[in-house]
Protein backbone atom coordinates (compact mmCIF):
# COMPACT_ATOMS: atom_id res chain seq x y z
CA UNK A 1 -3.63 3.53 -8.45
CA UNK A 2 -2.21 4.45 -11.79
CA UNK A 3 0.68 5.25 -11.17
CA UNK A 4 1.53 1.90 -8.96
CA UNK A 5 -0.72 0.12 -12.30
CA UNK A 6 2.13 1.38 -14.79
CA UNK A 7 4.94 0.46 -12.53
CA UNK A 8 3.53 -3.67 -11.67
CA UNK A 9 2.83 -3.64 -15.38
CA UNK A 10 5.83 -2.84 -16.70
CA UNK A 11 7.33 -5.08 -14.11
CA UNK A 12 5.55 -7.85 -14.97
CA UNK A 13 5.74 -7.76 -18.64
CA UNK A 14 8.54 -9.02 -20.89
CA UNK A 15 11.00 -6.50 -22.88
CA UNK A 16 9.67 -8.02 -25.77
CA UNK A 17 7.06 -5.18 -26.04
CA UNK A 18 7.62 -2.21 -28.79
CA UNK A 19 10.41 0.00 -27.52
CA UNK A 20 8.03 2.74 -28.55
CA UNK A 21 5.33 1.77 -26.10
CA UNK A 22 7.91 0.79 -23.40
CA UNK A 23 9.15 4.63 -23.56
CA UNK A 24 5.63 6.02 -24.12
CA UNK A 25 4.76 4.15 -20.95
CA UNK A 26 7.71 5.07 -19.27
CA UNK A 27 7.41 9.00 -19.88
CA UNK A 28 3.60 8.81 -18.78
CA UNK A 29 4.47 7.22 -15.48
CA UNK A 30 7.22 10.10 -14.89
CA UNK A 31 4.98 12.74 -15.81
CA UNK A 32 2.37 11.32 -12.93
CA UNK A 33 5.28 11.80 -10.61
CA UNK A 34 6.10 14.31 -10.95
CA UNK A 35 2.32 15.95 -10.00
CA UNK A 36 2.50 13.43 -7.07
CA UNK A 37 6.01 14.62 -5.51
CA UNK A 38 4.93 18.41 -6.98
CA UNK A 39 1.51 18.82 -5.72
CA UNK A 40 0.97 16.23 -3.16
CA UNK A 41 3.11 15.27 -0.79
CA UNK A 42 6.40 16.63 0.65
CA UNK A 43 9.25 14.52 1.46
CA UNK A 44 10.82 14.66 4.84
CA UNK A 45 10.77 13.31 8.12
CA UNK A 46 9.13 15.39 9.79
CA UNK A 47 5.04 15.49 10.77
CA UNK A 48 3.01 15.19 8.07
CA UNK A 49 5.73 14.46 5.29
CA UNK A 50 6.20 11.58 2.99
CA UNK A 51 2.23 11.20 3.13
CA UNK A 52 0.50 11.48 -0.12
CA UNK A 53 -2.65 13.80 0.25
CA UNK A 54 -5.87 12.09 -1.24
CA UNK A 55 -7.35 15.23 -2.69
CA UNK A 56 -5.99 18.36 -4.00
CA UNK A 57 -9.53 20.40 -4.65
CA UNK A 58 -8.87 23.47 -7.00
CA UNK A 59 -11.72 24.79 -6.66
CA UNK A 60 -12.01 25.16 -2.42
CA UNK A 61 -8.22 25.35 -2.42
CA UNK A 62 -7.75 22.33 0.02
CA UNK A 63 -5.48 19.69 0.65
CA UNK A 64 -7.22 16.58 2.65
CA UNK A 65 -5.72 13.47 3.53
CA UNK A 66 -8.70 10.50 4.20
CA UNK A 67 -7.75 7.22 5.21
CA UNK A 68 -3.91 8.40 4.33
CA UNK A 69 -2.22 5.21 5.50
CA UNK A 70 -4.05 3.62 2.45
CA UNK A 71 -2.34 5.94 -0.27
CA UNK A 72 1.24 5.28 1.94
CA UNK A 73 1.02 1.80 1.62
CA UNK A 74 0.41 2.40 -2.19
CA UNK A 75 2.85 5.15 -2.41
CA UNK A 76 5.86 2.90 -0.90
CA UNK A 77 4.51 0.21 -3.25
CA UNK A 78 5.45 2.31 -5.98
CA UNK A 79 8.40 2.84 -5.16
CA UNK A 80 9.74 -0.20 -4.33
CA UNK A 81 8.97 -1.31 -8.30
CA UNK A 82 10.31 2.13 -9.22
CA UNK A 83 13.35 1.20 -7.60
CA UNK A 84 13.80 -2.61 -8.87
CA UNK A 85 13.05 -1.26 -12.44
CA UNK A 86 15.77 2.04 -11.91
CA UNK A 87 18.39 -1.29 -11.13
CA UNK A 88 17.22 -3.78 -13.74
CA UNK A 89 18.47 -1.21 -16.38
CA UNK A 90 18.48 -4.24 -19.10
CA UNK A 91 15.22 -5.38 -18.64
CA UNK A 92 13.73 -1.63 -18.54
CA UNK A 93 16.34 0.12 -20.64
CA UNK A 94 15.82 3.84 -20.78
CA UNK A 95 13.65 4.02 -17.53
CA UNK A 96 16.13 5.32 -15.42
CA UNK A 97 16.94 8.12 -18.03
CA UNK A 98 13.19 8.72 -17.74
CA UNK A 99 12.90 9.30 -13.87
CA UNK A 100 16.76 10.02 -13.54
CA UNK A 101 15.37 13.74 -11.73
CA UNK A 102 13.54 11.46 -8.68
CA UNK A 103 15.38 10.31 -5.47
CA UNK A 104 14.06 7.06 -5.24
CA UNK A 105 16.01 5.17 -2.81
CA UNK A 106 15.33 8.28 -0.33
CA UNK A 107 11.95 8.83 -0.65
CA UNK A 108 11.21 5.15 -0.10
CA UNK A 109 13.20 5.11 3.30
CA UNK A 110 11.69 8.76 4.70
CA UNK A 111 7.93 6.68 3.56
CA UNK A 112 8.82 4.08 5.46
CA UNK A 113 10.04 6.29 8.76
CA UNK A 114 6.73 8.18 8.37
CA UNK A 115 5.06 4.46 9.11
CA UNK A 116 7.38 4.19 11.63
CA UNK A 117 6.43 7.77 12.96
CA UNK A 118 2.88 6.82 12.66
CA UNK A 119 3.16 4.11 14.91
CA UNK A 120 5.60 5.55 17.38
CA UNK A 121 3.39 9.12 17.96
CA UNK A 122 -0.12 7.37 17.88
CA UNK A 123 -0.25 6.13 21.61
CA UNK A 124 0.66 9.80 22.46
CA UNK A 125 -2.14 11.26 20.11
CA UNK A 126 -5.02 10.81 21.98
CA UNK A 127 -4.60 13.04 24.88
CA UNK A 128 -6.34 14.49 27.40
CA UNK A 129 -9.02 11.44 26.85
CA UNK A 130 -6.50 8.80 26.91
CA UNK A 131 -3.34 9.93 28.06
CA UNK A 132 -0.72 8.09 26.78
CA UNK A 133 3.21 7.82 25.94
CA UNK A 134 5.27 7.57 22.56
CA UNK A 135 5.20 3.74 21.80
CA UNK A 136 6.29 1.37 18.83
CA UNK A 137 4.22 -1.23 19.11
CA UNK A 138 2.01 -2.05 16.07
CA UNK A 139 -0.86 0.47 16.68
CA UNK A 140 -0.62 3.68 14.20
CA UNK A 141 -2.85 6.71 13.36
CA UNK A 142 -3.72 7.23 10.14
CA UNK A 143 -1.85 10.95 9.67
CA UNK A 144 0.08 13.26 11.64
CA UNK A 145 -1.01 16.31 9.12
CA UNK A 146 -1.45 19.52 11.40
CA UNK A 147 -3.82 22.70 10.31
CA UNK A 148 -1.10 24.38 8.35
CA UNK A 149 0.32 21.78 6.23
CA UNK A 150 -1.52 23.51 3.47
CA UNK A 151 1.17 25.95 3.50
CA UNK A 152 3.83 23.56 1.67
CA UNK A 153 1.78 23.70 -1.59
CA UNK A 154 1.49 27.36 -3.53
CA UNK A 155 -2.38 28.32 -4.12
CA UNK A 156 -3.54 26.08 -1.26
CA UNK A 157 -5.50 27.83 2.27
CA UNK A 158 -6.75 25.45 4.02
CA UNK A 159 -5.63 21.06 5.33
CA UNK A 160 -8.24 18.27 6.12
CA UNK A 161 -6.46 15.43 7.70
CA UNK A 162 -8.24 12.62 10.28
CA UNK A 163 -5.70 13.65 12.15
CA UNK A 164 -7.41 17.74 13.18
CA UNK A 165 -10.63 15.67 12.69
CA UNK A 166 -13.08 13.60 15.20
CA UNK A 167 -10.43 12.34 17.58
CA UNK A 168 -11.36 8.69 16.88
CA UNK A 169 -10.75 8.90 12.99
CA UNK A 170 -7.54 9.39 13.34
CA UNK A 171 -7.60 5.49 14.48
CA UNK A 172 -5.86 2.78 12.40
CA UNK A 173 -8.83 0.08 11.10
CA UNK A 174 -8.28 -3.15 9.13
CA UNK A 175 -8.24 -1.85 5.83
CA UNK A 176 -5.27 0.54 6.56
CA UNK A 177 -3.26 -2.26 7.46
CA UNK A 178 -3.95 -4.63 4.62
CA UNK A 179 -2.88 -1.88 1.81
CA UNK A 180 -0.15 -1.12 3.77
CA UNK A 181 1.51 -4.81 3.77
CA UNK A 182 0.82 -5.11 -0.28
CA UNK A 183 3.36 -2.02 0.10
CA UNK A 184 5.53 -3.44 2.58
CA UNK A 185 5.52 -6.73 0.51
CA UNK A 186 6.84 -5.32 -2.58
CA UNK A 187 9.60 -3.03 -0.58
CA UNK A 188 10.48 -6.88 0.64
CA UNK A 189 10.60 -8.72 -2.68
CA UNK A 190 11.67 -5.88 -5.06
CA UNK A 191 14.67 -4.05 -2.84
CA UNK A 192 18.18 -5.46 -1.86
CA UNK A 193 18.58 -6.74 1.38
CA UNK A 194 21.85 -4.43 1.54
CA UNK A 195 20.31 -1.21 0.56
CA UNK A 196 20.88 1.33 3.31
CA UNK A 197 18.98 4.38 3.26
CA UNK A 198 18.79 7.54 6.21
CA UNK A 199 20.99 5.18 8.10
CA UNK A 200 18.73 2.56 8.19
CA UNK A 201 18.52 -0.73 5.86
CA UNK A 202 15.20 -0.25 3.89
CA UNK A 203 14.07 -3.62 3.23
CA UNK A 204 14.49 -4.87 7.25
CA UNK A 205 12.18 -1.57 7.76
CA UNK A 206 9.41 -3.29 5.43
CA UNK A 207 9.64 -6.41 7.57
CA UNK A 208 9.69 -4.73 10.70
CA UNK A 209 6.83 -2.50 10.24
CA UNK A 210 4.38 -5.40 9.01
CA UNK A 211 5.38 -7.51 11.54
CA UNK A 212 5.10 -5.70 14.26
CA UNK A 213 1.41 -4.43 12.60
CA UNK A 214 0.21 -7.80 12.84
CA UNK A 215 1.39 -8.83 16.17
CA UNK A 216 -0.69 -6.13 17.44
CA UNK A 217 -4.11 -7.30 15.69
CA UNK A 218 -2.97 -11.23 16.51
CA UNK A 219 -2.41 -10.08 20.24
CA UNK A 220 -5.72 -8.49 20.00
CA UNK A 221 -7.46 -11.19 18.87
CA UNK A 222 -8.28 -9.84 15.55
CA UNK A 223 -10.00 -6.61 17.55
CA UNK A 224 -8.33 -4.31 17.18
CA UNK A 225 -7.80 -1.92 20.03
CA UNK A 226 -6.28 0.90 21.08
CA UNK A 227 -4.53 0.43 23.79
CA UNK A 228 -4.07 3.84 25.37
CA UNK A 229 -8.25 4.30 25.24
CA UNK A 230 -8.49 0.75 26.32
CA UNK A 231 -11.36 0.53 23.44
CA UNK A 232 -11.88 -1.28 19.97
CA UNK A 233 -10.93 1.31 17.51
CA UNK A 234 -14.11 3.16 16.34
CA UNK A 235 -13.82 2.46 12.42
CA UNK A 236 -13.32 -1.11 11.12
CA UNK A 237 -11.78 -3.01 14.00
CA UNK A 238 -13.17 -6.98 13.34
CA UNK A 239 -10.31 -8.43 11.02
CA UNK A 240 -11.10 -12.11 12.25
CA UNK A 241 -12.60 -13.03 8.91
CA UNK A 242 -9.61 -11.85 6.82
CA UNK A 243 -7.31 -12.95 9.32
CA UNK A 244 -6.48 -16.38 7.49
CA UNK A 245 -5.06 -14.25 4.86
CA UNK A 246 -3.15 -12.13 7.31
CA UNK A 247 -1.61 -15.25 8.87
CA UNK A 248 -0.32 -16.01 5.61
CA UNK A 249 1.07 -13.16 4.46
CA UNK A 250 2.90 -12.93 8.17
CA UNK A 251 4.54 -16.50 7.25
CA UNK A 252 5.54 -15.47 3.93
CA UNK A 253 7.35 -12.19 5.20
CA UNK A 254 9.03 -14.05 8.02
CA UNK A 255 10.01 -17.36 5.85
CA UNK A 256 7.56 -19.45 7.98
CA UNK A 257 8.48 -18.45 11.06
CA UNK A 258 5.37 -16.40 12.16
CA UNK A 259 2.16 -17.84 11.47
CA UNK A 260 -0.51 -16.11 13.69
CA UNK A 261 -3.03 -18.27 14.89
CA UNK A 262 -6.87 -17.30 13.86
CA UNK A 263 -10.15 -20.03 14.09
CA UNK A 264 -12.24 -22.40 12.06
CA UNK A 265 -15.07 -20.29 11.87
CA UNK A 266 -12.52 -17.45 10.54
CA UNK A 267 -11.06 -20.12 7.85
CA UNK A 268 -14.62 -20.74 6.77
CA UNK A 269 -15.55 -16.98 6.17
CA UNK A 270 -12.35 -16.65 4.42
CA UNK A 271 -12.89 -19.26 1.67
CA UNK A 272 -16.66 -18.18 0.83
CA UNK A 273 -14.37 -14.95 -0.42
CA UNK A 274 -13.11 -16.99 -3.24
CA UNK A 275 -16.60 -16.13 -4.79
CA UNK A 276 -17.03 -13.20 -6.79
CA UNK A 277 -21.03 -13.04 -6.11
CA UNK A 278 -20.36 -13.54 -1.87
CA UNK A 279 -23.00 -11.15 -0.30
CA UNK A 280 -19.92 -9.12 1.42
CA UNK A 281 -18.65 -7.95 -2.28
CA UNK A 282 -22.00 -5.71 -2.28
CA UNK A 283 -19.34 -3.71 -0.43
CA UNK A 284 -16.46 -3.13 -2.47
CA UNK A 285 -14.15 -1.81 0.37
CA UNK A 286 -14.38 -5.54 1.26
CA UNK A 287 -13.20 -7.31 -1.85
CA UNK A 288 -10.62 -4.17 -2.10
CA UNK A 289 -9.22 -5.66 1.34
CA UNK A 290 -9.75 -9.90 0.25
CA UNK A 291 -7.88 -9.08 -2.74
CA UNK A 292 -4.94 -6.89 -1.27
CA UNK A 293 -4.13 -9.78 1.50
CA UNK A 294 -4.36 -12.67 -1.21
CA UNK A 295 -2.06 -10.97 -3.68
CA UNK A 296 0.45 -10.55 -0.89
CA UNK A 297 -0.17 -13.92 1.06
CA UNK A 298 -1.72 -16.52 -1.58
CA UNK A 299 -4.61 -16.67 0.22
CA UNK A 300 -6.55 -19.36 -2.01
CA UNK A 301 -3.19 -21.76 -2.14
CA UNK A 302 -2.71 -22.70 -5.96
CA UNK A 303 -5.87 -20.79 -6.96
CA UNK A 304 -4.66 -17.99 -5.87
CA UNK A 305 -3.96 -15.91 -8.94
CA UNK A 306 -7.25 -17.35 -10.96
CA UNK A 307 -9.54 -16.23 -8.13
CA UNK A 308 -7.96 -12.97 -8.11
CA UNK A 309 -8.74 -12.62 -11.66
CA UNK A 310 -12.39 -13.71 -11.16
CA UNK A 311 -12.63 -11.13 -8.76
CA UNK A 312 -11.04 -8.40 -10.88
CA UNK A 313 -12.95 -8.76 -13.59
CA UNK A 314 -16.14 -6.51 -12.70
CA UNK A 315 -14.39 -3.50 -11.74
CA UNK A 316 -10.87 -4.42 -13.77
CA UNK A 317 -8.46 -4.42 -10.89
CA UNK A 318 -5.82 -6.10 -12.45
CA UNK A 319 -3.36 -4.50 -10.15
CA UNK A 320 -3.97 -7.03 -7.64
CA UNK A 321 -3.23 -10.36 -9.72
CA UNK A 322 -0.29 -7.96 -11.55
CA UNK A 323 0.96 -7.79 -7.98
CA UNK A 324 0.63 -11.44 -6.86
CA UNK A 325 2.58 -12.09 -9.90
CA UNK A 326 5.36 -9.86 -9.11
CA UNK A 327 5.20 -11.29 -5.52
CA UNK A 328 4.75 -14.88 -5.55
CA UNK A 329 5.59 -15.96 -9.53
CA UNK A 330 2.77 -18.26 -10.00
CA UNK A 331 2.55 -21.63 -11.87
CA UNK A 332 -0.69 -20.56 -14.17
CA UNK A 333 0.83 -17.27 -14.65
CA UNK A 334 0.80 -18.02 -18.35
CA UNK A 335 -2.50 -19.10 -18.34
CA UNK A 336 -3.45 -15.41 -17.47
CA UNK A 337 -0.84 -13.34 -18.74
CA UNK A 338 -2.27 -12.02 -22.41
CA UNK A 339 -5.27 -11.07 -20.30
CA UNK A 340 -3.92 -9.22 -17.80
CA UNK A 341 -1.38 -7.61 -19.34
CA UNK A 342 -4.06 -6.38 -22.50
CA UNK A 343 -6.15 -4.97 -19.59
CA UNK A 344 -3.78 -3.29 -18.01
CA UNK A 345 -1.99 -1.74 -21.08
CA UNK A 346 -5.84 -0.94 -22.34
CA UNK A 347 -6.14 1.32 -19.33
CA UNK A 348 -2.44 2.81 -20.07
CA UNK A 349 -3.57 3.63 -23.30
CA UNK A 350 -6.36 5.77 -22.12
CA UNK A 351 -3.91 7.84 -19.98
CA UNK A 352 -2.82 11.00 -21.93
CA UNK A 353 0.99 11.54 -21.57
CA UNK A 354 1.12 14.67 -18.87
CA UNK A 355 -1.81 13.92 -16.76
């Protein structure tokens, strides 16, 4: 989260800012990629790669990835601002100099291919219970990390993934999917349409992926199943109530075009999230997932971006308003901005330069 923090901040603010703190900023975001691309992930195409692990423990030398499609949908996130930012070089001068050592434009395009590889493997995965055949059709697993991934990273002896776990966790759920389009989102706002990456164009792969996500929990009725198993999946499968949101953000990516149909009662549930003190925000997980979809979609129309600061302000997300800001540019953006952008550099303040 900090790292895609610095990169929507500095997005979102002016170059008006000291040059000082600009570079400051700058050299602390490098430094935290540098540990991410060092220590954990590896980059490739292959199974397993361009997946940020979710826990590097020292101590029991393990590597674990938990609820990895989360952390890809950030990871790709980050660099999709990483990229605009490494073009806009008036806007952000010096930032390129800073990361000038990172492939950005590759590593964004093998992320993507590993959410395509995700979904193309996971009908295949679940064998000899559910037998089933390579597919790319919307349902993914959450990781494709096998026993001895551990071996890519010096000191490391042993890999956790859902993927060598219960055969069910490896399942995609609701909240997978909803971090994974604020990802997908920024790839399709931030990159040019023209960029061409590993032979493919990157920001048609953002659009392709999330649609193609949604059409499966639309076709499912906002169960979601999978399909080989016959079967809701086993962890978080009921998106009806956020799937207002969803239906916007699938109209927004598509210019209108796709607007998945959900129900009245769903549209009800989904407003009483405009609340901060709604009895469902007792689980945070919950207003992590209301929050991600609004950024992306607008979710509360006009009032988008003030509800999304109401509901930052316990736990200080301002990542999600600092993304609907660098997504949808809205009116009352002023209205907010010395707040969010004080919070935000607060917390970039606390962050020594190297960790």
């Amino acid at each position: 989260m900090r790292v895609l923090l610095t990169t929507l901040l500095l997005c979102s603010i002016s170059t008006s800012a000291a040059a000082q703190t600009h570079t400051l900023n700058a050299a602390k975001y490098a430094a935290l990629r540098d540990r991410l691309v060092t220590n954990f992930l590896v980059v490739g195409t292959e199974s397993g790669m361009s997946m940020p692990a979710h826990i590097r423990h020292e101590p029991g030398a393990y590597v674990r990835w938990a609820d990895a499609t989360i952390d890809l949908g950030w990871y790709i996130g980050i660099l999709a601002a990483e990229h605009a930012m490494r073009r806009d070089t008036a806007a952000f001068p010096g930032f390129d100099a800073t990361v000038g050592n990172l492939e950005t434009d590759d590593e964004l395009a093998a992320a993507l291919l590993a959410l395509e590889r995700l979904d193309l493997v996971a009908d295949a995965s679940f064998a000899p219970e559910c037998p089933g055949a390579p597919a790319l059709n919307g349902f993914f697993i959450r990781d494709d990390v096998a026993a001895d991934f551990h071996l890519n990273f010096a000191g490391m002896t042993s890999t956790r993934s859902d993927f060598i776990d219960e055969v069910t966790n490896k399942e995609m759920s609701q909240d997978q999917v909803y971090h994974l389009l604020l990802g997908l989102a920024l790839v399709h706002h931030l990159v040019d349409p023209d960029l061409e990456v590993r032979g493919r164009r990157v920001q048609a792969m953002a659009l392709e992926n999330a649609e193609r996500i949604i059409r499966k929990m639309e076709a499912d009725r906002w169960l979601i199943k999978n399909p080989v198993c016959d079967r809701a999946v086993a962890r978080g499968p009921s998106a009806l109530a956020y799937s207002p949101g969803t239906a916007r953000i699938a109209a927004w990516f598509t210019g209108g075009a796709y607007f998945p149909e959900t129900t009245d009662v769903a549209k009800g549930i989904w407003e009483l999230g405009r609340d901060p003190a709604a009895a469902f925000y007792q689980d945070e997980d919950n207003l992590h997932m209301s929050m991600a979809i609004a950024a992306v979609g607008a979710g509360f129309d006009d009032d988008s971006l003030s509800v999304l600061v109401a509901l930052a302000e316990r736990h200080r997300w301002s990542l999600y308003p600092l993304a609907h800001q660098v997504l949808r540019q809205p009116a009352d953006w002023c209205t907010y901005r010395d707040e969010l952008v004080n919070d935000a550099r607060a917390m970039l303040d606390e962050l020594p330069l190297g960790e």
